[in-house]
Structures are given as structure tokens and as C-alpha cells.
N, C-alpha and C. Protein backbone atom coordinates (compact mmCIF):
# COMPACT_ATOMS: atom_id res chain seq x y z
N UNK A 1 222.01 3.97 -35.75
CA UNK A 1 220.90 3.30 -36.41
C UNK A 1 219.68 3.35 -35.49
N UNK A 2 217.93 3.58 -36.25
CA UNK A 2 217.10 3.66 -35.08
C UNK A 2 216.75 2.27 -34.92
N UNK A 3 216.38 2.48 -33.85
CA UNK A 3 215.54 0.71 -33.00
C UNK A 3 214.85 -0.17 -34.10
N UNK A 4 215.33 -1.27 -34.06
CA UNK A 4 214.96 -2.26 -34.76
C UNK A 4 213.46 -2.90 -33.63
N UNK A 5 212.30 -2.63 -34.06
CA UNK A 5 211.32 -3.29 -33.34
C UNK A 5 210.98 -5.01 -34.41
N UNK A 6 210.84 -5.44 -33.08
CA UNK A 6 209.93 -7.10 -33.41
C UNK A 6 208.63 -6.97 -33.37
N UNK A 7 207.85 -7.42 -33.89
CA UNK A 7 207.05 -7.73 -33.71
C UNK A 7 206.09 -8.97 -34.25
N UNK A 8 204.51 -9.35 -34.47
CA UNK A 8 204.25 -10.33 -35.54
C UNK A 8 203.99 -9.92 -36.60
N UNK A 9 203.92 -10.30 -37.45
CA UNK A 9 203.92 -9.76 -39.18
C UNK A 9 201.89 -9.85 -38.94
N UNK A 10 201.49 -9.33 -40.03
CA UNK A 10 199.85 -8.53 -40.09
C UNK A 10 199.94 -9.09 -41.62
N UNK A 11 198.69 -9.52 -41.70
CA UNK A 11 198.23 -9.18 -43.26
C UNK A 11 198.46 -7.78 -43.78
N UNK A 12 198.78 -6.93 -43.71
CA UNK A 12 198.69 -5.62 -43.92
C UNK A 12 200.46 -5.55 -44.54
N UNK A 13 201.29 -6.87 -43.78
CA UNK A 13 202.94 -6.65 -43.94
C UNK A 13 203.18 -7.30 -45.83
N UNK A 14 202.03 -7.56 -46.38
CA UNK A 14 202.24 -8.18 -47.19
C UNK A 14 203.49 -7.69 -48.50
N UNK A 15 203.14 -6.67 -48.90
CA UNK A 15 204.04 -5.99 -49.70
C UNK A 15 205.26 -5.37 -49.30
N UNK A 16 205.57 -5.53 -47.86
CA UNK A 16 206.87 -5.20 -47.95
C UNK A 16 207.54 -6.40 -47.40
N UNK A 17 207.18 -7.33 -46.80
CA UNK A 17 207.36 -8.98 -47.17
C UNK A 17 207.82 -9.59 -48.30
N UNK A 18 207.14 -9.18 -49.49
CA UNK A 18 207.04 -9.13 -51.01
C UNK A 18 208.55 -9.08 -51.49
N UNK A 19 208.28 -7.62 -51.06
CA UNK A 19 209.62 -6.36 -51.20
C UNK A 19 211.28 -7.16 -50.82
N UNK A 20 211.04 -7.20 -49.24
CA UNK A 20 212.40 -8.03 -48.48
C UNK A 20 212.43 -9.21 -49.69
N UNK A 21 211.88 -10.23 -50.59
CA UNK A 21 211.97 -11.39 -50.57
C UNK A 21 212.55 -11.09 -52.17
N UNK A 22 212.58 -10.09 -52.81
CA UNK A 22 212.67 -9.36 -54.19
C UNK A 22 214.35 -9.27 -54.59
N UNK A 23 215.13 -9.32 -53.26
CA UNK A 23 216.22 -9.06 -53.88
C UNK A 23 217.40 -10.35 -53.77
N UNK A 24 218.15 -10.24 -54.92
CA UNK A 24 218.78 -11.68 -55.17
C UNK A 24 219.69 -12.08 -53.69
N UNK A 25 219.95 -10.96 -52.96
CA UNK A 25 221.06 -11.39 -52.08
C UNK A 25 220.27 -12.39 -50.95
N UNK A 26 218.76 -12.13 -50.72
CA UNK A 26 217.94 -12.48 -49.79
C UNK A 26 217.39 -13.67 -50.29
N UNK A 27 216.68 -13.74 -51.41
CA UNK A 27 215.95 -15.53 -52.22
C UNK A 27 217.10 -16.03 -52.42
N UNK A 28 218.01 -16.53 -52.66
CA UNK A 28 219.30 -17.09 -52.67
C UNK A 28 219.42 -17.71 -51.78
N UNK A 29 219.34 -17.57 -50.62
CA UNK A 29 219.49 -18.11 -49.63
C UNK A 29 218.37 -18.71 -49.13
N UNK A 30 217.53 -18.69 -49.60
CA UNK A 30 215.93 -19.54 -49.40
C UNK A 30 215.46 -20.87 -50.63
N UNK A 31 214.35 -21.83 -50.53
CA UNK A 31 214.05 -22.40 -51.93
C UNK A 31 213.46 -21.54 -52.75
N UNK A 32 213.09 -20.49 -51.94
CA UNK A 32 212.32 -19.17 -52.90
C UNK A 32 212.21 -19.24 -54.48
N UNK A 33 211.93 -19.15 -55.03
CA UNK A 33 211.92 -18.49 -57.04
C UNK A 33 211.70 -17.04 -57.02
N UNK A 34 213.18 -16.98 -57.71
CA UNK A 34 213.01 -15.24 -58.21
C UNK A 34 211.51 -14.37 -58.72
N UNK A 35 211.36 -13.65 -59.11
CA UNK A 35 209.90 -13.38 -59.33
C UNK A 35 208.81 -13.84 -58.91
N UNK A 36 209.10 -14.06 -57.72
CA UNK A 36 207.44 -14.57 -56.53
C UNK A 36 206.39 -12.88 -57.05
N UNK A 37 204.79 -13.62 -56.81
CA UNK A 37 203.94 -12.87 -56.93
C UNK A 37 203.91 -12.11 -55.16
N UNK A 38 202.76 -11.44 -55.29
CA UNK A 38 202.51 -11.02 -53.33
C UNK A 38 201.94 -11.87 -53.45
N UNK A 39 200.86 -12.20 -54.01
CA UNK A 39 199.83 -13.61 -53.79
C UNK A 39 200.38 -14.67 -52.77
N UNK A 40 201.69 -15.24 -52.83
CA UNK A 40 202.80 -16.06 -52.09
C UNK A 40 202.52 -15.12 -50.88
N UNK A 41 202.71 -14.36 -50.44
CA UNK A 41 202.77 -14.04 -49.24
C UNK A 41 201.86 -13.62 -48.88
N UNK A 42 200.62 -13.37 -49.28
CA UNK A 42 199.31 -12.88 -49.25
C UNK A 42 198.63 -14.48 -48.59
N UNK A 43 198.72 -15.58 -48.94
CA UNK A 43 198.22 -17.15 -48.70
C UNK A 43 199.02 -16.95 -47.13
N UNK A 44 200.41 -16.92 -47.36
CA UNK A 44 200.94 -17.02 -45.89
C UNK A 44 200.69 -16.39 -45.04
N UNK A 45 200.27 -15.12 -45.09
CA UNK A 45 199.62 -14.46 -44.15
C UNK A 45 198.55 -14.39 -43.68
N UNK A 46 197.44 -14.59 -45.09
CA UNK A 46 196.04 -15.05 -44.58
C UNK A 46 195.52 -16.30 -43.94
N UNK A 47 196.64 -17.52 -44.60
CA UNK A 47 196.30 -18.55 -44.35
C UNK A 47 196.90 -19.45 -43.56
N UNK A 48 197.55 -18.72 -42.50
CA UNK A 48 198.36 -19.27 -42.11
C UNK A 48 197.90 -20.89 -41.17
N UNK A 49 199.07 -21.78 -41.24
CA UNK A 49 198.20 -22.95 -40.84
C UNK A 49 198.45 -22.98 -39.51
N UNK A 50 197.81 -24.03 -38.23
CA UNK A 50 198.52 -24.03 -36.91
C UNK A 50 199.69 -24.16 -36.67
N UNK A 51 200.18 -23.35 -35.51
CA UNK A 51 201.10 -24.01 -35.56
C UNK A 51 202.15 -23.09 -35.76
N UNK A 52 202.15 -21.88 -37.14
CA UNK A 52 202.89 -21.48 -37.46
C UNK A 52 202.98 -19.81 -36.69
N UNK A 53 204.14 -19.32 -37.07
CA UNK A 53 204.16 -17.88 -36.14
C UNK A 53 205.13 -16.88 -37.20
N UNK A 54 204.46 -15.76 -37.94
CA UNK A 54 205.34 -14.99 -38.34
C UNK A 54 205.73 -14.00 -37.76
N UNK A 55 207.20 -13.63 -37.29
CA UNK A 55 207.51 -12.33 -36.69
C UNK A 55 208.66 -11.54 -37.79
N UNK A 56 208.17 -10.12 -37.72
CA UNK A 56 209.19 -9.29 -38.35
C UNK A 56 210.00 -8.23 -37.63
N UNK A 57 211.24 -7.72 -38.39
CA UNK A 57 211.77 -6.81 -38.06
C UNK A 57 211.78 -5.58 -38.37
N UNK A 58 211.23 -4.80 -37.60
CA UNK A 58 210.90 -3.09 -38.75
C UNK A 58 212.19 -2.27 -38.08
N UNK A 59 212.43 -1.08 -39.13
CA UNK A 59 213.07 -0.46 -38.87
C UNK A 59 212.74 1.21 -39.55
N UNK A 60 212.36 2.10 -39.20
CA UNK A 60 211.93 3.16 -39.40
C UNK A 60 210.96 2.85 -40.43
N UNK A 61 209.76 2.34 -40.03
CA UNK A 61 208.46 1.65 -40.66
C UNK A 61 208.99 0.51 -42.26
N UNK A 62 209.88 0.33 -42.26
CA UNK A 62 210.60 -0.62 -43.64
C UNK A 62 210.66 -2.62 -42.55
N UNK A 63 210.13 -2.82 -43.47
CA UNK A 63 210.21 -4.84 -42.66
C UNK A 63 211.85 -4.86 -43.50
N UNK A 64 212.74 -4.99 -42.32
CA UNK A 64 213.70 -5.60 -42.78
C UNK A 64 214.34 -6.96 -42.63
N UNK A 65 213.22 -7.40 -42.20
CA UNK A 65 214.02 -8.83 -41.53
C UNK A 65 212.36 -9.44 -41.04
N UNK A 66 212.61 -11.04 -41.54
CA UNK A 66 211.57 -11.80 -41.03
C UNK A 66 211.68 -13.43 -40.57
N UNK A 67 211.30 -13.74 -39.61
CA UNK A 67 211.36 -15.37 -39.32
C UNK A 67 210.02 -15.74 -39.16
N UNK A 68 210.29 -17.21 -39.46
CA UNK A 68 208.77 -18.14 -39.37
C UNK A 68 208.72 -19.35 -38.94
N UNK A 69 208.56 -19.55 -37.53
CA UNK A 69 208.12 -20.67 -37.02
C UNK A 69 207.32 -21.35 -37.10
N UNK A 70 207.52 -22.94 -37.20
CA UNK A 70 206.69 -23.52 -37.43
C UNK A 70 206.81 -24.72 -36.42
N UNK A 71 205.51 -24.85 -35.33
CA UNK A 71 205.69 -25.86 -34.46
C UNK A 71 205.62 -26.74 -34.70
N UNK A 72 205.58 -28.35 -34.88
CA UNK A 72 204.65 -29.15 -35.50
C UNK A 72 204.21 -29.69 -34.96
N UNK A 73 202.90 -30.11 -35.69
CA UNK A 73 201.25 -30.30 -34.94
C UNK A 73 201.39 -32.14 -34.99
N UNK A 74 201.90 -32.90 -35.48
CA UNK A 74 202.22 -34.54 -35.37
C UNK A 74 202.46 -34.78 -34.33
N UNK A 75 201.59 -35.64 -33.41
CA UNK A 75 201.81 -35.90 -31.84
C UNK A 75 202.78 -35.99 -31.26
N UNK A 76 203.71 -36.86 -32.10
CA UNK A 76 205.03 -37.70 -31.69
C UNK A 76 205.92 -36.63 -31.91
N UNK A 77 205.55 -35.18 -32.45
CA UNK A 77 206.49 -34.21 -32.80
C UNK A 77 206.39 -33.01 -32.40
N UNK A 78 205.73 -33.16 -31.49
CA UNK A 78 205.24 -32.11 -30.76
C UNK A 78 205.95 -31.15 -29.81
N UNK A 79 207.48 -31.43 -29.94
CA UNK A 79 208.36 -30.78 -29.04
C UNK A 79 209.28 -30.47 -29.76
N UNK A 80 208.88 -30.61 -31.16
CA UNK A 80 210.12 -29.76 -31.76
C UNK A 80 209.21 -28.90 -33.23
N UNK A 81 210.29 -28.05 -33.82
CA UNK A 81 209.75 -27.20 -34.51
C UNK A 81 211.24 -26.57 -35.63
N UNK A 82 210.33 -26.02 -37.28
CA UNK A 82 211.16 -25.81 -37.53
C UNK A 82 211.62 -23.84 -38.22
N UNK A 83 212.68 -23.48 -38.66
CA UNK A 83 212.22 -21.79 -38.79
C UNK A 83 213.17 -21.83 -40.05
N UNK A 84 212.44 -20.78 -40.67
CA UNK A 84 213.29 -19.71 -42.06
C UNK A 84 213.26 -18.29 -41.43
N UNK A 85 214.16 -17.69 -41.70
CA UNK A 85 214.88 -16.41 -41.51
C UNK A 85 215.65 -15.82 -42.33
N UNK A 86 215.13 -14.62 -43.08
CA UNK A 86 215.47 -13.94 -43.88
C UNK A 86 216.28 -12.10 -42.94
N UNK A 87 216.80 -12.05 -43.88
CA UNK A 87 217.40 -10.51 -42.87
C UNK A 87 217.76 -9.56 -44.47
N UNK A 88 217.34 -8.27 -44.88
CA UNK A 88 217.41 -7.71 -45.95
C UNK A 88 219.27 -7.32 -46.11
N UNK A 89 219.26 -7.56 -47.29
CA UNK A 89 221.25 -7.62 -47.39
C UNK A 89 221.49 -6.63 -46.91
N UNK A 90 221.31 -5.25 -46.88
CA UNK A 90 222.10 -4.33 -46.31
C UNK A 90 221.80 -3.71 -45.08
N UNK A 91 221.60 -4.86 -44.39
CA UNK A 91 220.76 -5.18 -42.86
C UNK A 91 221.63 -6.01 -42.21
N UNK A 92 222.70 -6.76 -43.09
CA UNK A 92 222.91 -8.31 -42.76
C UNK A 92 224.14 -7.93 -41.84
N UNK A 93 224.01 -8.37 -40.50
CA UNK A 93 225.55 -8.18 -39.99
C UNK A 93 225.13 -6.93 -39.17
N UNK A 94 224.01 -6.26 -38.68
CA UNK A 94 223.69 -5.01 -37.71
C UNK A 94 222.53 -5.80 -36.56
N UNK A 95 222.75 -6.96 -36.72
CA UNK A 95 221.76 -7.02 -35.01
C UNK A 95 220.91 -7.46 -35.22
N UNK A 96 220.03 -7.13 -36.96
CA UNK A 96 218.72 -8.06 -37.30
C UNK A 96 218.61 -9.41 -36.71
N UNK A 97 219.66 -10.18 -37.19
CA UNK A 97 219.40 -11.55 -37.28
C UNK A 97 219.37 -12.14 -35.65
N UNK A 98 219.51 -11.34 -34.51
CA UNK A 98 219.56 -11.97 -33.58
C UNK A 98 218.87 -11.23 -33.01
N UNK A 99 218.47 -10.20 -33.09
CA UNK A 99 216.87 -9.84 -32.66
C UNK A 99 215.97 -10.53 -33.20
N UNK A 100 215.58 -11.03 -34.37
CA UNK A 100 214.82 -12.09 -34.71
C UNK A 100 214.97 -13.69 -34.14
N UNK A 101 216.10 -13.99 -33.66
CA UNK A 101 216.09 -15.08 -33.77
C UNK A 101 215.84 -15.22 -31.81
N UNK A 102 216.42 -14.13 -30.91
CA UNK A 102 216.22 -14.30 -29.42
C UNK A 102 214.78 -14.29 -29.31
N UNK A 103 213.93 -13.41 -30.31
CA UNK A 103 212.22 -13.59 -30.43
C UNK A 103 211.66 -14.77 -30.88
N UNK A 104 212.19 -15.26 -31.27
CA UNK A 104 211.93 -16.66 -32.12
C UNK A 104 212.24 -17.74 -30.60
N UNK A 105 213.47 -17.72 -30.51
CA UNK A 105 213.94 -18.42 -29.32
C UNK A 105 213.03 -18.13 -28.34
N UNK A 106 212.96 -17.08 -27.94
CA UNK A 106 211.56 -17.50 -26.50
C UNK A 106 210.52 -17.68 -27.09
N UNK A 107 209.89 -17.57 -27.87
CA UNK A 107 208.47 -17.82 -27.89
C UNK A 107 208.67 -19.51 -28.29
N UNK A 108 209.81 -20.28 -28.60
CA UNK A 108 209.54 -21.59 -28.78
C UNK A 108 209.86 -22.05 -27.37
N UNK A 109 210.52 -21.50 -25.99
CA UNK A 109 211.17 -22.53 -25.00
C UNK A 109 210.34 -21.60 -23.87
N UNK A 110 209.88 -20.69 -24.13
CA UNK A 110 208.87 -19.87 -23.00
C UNK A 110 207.15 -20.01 -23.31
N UNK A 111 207.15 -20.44 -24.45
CA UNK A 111 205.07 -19.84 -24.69
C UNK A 111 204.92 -21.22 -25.20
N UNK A 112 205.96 -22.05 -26.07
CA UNK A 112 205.44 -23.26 -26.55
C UNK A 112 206.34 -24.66 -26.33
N UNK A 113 207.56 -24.35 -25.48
CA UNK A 113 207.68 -25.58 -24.86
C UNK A 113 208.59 -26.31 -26.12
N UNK A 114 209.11 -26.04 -26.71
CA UNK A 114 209.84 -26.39 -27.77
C UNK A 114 211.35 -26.88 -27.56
N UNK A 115 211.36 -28.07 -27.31
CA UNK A 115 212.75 -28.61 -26.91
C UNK A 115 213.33 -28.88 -27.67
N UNK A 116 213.06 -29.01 -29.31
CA UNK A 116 214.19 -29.35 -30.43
C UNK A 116 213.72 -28.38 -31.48
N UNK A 117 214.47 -27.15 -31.90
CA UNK A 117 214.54 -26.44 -33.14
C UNK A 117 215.70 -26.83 -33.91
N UNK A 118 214.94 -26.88 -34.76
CA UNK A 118 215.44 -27.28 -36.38
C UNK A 118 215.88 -26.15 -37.32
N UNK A 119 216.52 -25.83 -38.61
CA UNK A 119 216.69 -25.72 -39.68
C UNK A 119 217.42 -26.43 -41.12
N UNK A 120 217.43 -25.79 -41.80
CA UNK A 120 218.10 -26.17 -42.78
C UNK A 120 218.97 -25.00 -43.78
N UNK A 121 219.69 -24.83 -43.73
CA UNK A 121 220.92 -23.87 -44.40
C UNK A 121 221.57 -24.13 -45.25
N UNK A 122 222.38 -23.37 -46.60
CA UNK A 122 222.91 -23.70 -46.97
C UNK A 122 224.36 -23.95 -46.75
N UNK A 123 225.50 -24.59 -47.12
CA UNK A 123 227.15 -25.09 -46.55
C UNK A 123 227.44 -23.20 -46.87
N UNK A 124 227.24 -22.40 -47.77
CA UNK A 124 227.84 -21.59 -48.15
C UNK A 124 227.54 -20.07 -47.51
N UNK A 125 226.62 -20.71 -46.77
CA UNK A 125 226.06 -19.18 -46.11
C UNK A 125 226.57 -19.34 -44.86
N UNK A 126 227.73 -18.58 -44.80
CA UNK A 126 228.46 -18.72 -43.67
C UNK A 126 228.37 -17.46 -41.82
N UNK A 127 227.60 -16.31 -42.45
CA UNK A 127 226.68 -15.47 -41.76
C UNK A 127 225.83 -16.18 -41.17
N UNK A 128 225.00 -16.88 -41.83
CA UNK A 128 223.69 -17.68 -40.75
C UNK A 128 224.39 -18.67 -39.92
N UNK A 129 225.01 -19.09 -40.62
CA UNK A 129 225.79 -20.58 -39.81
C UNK A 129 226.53 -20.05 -38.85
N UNK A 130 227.17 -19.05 -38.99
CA UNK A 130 227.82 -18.22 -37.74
C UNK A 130 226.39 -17.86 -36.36
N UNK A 131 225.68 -17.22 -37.10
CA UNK A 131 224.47 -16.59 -36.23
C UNK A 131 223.83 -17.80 -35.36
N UNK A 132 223.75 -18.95 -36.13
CA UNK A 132 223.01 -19.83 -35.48
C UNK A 132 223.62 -20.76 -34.46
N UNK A 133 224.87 -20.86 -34.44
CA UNK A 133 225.97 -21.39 -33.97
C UNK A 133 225.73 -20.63 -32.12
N UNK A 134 225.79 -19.19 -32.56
CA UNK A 134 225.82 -18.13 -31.75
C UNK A 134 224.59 -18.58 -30.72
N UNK A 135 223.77 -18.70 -31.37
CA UNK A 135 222.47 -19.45 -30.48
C UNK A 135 222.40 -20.85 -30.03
N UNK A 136 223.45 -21.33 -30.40
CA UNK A 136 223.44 -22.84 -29.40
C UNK A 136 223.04 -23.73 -30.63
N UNK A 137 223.15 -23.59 -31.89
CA UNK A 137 222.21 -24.74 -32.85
C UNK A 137 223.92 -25.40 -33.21
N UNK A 138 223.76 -26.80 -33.45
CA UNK A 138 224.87 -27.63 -34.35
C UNK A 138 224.32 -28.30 -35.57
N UNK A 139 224.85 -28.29 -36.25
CA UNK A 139 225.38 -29.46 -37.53
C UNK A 139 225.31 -30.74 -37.32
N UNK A 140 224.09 -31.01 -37.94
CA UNK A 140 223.64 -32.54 -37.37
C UNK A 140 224.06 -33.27 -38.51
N UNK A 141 223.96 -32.39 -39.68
CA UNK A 141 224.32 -33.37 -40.91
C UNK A 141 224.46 -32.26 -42.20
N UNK A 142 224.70 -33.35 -42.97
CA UNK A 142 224.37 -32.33 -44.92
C UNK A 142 223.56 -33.54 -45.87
N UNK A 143 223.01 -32.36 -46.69
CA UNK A 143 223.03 -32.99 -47.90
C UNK A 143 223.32 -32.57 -49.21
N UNK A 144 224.03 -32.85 -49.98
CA UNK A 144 224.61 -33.04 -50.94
C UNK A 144 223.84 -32.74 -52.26
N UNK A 145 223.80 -31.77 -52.62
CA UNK A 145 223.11 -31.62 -53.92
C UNK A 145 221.61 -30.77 -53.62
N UNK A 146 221.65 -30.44 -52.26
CA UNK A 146 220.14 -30.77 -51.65
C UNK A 146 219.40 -29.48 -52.78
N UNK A 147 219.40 -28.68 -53.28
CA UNK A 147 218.99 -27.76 -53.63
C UNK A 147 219.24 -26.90 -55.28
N UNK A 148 218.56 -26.54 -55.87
CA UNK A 148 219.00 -26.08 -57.32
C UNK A 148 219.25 -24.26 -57.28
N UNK A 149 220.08 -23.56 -57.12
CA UNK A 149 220.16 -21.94 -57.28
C UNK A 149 221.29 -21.77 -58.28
N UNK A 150 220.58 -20.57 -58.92
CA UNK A 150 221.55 -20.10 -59.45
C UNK A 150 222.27 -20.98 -60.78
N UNK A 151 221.81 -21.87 -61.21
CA UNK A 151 222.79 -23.18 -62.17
C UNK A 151 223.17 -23.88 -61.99
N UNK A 152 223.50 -24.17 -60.27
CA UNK A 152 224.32 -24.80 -59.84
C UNK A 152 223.78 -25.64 -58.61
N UNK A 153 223.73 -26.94 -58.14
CA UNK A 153 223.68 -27.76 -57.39
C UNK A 153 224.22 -27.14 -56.19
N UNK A 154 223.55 -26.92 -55.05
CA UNK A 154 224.15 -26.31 -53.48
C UNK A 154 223.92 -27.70 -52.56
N UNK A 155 224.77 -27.52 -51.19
CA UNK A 155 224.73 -28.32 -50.30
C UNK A 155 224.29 -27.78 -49.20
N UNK A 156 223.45 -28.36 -48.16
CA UNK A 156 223.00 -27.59 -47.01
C UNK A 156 223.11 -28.80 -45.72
N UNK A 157 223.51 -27.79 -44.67
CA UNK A 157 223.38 -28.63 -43.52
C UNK A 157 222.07 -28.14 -42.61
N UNK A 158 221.90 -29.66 -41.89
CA UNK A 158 220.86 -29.61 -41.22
C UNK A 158 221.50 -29.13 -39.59
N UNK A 159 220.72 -27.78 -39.04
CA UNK A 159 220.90 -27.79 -37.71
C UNK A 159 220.04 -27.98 -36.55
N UNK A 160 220.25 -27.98 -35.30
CA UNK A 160 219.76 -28.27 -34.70
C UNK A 160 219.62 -27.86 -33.35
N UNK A 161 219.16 -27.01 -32.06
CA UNK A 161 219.21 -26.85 -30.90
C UNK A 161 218.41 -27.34 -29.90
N UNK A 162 218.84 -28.44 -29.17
CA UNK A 162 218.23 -29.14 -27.78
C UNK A 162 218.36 -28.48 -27.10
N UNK A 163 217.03 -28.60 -26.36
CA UNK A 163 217.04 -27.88 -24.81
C UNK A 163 216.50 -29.11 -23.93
N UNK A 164 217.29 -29.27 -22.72
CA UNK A 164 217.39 -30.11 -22.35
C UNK A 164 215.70 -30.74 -21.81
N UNK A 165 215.92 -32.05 -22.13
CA UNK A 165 214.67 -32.90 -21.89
C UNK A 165 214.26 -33.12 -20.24
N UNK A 166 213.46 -32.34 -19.56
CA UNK A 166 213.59 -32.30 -18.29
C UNK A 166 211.70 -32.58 -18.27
């Protein structure tokens, strides 16, 4: 397989952003809605607010994989932050997700000082929950119903990785 490069996503990444977010195996696993416009990712890219950081994964010029940090700017919250991470399905399980996520990981505990990352996952996505595990995050909690896909009521746990308060 050739080199998976990182880098930050460009206004220019818009349509194949679009593209990655188009197929059911990938919005499924997000609050996403099937049939997003680019417009949705056209705002996020142009508009992005402080704070936030998009990086992608290319792979022979195709974005196959993307995360998005978000620091938060609330005084009292200022040392922690939270991320979505998408990886294109027939990507899933080759290295994407942790090349995105070791890029993600330093730029929150090397450039911004980020002692508590957050997410939120679903109970059933057992790939991420593996991946994130892999990076030091735990299972702080669930909730129950938290989400509508597919017809059906999903449950998601909340995770979490401390770095120590020094």
C-alpha cells in the first residue's frame, strides 16, 4: 500500500471530504444525515471556529480518512478537548485510524497542552473502541438511547484520555 500522508485539510479538501462522508459504512458511525450537501463541509472548512483543527489522511491524492479537533475555548475548559474521526470503510483496519489519531494526539499534548481528550462512540463500533483503547482513552460512561440511526435507538460510550496533571 502507498504512504498514507497527514496532513491539515484546505478548503480546496471540500469534495472529497463530501465524498469520504457519502458512504453508509462511514455516516453511521457519526450524527451525520445521509445525503449531506458539500455546503456542510464547505461552512466547516471556511468557517472554521477557534479552537478547532482539521487533519486528513491522503492516500495516492484520495482523502481517506479525517479527524477534527476541537479545543475548547471556556476558561475553566481549557485543558481539555474533544475529536470525530472518520476512516473510509475499505481503509478501515490498514493504519488510517492511528495515523490520524498519533497526529491528533501530539498536536493536543505537544502544540496545545491538552490534558483531557474526549469522545463519544457508539457501544457497537467495536474497531474505534478497540483503536482508542490502543491510545490510552477509557470508558467513562454510556448513554442509553443516546442517538437515532438507521430505525433504531443506539447507545454510545463516553471516552476519555488523561494526561497527567503536572
Amino acid at each position: 500500500m502507498a504512504e498514507i500522508i497527514i496532513r491539515a485539510a484546505t478548503p480546496k479538501d471540500v469534495e472529497e471530504l463530501h465524498k469520504l462522508h457519502t458512504y453508509p459504512q462511514v455516516y453511521a458511525q457519526t450524527l451525520q444525515l445521509p445525503y449531506a450537501t458539500t455546503e456542510v463541509w464547505e461552512k466547516r472548512l471556511n468557517q472554521t471556529p477557534a479552537g478547532t483543527y482539521h487533519l486528513v489522511a491522503v492516500h495516492e491524492n484520495d482523502i481517506v480518512g479525517c479527524v477534527s479537533l476541537d479545543a475548547y475555548q471556556r476558561p475553566r475548559m481549557r485543558h481539555s478537548g474533544t475529536f470525530g474521526i472518520s476512516v473510509r470503510h475499505d481503509f478501515q483496519g490498514r493504519g488510517v485510524g492511528s495515523k490520524l489519531m498519533t497526529a491528533m494526539l501530539e498536536l493536543a499534548d505537544k502544540w496545545l497542552d491538552l490534558k483531557r481528550v474526549e469522545l463519544t462512540v457508539f457501544t457497537d463500533n467495536v474497531g474505534a473502541i478497540a483503536l482508542y483503547k490502543k491510545f490510552g482513552f477509557e470508558i467513562e460512561g454510556t448513554s442509553r438511547s443516546y442517538a437515532y440511526r438507521d430505525g433504531n435507538y443506539v447507545d454510545a460510550f463516553h471516552m476519555a484520555r488523561l494526561r497527567a496533571l503536572l
